[in-house]
C-alpha atoms as a PDB file:
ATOM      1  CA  UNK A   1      -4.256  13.779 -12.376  1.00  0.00           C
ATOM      2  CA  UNK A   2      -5.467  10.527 -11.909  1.00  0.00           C
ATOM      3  CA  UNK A   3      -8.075   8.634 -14.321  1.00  0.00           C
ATOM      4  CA  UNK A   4     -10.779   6.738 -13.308  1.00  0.00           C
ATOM      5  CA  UNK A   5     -11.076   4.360 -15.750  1.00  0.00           C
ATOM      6  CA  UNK A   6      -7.157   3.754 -16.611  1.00  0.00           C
ATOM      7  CA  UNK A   7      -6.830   2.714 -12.532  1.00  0.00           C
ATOM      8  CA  UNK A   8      -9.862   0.119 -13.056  1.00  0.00           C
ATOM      9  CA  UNK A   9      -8.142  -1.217 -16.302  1.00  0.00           C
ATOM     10  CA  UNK A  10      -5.013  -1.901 -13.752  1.00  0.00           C
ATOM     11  CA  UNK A  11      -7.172  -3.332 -11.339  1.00  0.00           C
ATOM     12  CA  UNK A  12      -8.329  -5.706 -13.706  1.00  0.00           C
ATOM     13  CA  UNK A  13      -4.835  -6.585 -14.856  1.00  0.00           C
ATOM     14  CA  UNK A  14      -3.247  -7.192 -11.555  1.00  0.00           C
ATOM     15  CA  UNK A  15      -6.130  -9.594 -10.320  1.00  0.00           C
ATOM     16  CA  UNK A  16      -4.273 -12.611  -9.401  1.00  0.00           C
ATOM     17  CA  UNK A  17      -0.644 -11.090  -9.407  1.00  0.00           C
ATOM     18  CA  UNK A  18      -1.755  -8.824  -5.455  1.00  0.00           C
ATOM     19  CA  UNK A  19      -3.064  -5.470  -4.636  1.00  0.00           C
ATOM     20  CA  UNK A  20      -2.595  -2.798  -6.628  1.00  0.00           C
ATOM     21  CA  UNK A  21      -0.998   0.514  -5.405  1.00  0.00           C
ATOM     22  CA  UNK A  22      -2.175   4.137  -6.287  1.00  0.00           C
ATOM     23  CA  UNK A  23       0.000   7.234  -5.678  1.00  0.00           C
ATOM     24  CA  UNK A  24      -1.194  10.686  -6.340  1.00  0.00           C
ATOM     25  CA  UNK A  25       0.997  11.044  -9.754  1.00  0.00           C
ATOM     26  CA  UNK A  26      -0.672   8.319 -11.773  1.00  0.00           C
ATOM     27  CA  UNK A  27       2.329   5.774 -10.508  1.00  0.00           C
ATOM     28  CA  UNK A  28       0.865   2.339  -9.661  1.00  0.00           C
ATOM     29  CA  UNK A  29       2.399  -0.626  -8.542  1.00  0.00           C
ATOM     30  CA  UNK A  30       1.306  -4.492  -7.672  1.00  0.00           C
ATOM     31  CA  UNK A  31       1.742  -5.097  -4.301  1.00  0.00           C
ATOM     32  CA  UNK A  32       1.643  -8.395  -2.202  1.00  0.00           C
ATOM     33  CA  UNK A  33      -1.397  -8.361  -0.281  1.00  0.00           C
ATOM     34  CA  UNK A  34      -0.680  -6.817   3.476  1.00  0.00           C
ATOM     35  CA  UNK A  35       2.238  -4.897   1.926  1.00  0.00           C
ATOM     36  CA  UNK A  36       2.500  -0.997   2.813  1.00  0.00           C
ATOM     37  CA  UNK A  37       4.959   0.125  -0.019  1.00  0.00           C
ATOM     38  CA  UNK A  38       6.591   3.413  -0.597  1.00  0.00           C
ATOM     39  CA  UNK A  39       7.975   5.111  -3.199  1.00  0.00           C
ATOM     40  CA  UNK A  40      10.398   8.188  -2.187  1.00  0.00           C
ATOM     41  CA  UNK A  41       9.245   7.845   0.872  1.00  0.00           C
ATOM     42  CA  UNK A  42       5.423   8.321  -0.252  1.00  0.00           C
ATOM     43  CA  UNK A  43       2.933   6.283   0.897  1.00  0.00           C
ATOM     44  CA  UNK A  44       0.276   5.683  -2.119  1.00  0.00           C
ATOM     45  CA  UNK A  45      -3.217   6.827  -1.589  1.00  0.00           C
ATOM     46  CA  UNK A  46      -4.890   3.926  -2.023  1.00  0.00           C
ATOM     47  CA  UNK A  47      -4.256   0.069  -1.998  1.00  0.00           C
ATOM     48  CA  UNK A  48      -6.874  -1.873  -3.966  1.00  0.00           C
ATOM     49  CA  UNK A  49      -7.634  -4.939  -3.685  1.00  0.00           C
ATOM     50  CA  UNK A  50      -8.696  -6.607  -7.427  1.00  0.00           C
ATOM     51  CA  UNK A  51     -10.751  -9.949  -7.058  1.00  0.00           C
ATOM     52  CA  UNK A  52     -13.514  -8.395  -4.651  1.00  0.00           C
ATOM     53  CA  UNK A  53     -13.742  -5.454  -6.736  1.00  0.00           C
ATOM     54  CA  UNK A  54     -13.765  -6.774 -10.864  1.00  0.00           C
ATOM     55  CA  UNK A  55     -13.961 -10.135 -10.663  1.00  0.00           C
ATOM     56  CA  UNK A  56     -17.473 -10.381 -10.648  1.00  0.00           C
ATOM     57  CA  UNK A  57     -17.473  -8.890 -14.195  1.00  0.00           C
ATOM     58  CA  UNK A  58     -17.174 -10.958 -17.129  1.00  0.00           C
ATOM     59  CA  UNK A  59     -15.402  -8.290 -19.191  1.00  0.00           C
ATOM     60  CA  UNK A  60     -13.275  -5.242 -18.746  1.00  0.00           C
ATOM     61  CA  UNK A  61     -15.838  -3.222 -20.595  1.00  0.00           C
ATOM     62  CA  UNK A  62     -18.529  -3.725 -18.319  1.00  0.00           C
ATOM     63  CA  UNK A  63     -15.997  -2.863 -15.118  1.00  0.00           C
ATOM     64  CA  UNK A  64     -14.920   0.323 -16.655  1.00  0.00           C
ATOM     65  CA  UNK A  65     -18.693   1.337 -17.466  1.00  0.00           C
ATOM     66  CA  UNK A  66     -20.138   0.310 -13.954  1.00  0.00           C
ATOM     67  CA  UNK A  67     -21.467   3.412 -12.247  1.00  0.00           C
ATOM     68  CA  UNK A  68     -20.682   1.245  -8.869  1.00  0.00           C
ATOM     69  CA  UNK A  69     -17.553   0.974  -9.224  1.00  0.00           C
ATOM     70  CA  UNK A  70     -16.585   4.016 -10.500  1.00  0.00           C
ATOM     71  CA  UNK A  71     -17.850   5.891  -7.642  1.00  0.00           C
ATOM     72  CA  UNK A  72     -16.365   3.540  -4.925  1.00  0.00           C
ATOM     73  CA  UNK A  73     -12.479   4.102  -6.899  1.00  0.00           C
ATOM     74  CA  UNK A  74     -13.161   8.168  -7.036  1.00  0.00           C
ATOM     75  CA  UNK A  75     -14.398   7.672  -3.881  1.00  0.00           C
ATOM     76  CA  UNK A  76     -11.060   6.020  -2.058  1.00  0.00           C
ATOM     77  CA  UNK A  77      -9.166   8.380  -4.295  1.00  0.00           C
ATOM     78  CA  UNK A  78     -10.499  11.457  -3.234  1.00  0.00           C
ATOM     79  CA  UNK A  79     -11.382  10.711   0.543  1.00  0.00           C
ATOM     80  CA  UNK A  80      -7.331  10.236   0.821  1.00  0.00           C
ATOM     81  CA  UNK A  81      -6.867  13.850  -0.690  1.00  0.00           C
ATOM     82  CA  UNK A  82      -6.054  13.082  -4.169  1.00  0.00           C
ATOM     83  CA  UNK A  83      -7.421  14.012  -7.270  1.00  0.00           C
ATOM     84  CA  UNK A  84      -9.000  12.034 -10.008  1.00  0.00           C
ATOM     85  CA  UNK A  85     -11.070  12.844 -13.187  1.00  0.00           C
ATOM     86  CA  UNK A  86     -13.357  10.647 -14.891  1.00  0.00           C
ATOM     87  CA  UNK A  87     -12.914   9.842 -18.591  1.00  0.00           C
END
């Protein structure tokens, strides 16, 4: 299962490097912006896309403890019929 706040942690890390890529086993992956990747044929979930979503926070902290953002990543997650817990 997915974790909320582990995906926002790799958000955060891959701001500046692309987009980061979210498949329904916990796999991520950067990927360059505009870039539909697969991975055995899988297409992830969801592609986020860092700077609009943490880069407006000073620290990590604060991005994994925003109520706001945790809803909108849950949100993505689930609305493309995967599963994610909050920790």
């Amino acid at each position: 299962m997915l974790s909320t706040r582990k995906i926002i942690k790799e958000i955060w890390d891959a701001q500046g490097y692309g987009n980061l890529a979210v498949w329904a086993d916990g796999m991520t992956a950067i990927v360059a912006p505009g870039e539909n990747p697969k991975r055995d044929g899988e297409a992830p979930l969801a592609i986020f896309k860092p700077i609009p979503l943490v880069a407006g926070f000073s620290m990590l902290d604060f991005a994994i403890h925003d109520t706001g953002l945790i809803e909108q990543i849950e949100t993505a997650i689930r609305e493309a019929g995967g599963e994610i817990e909050r920790d």
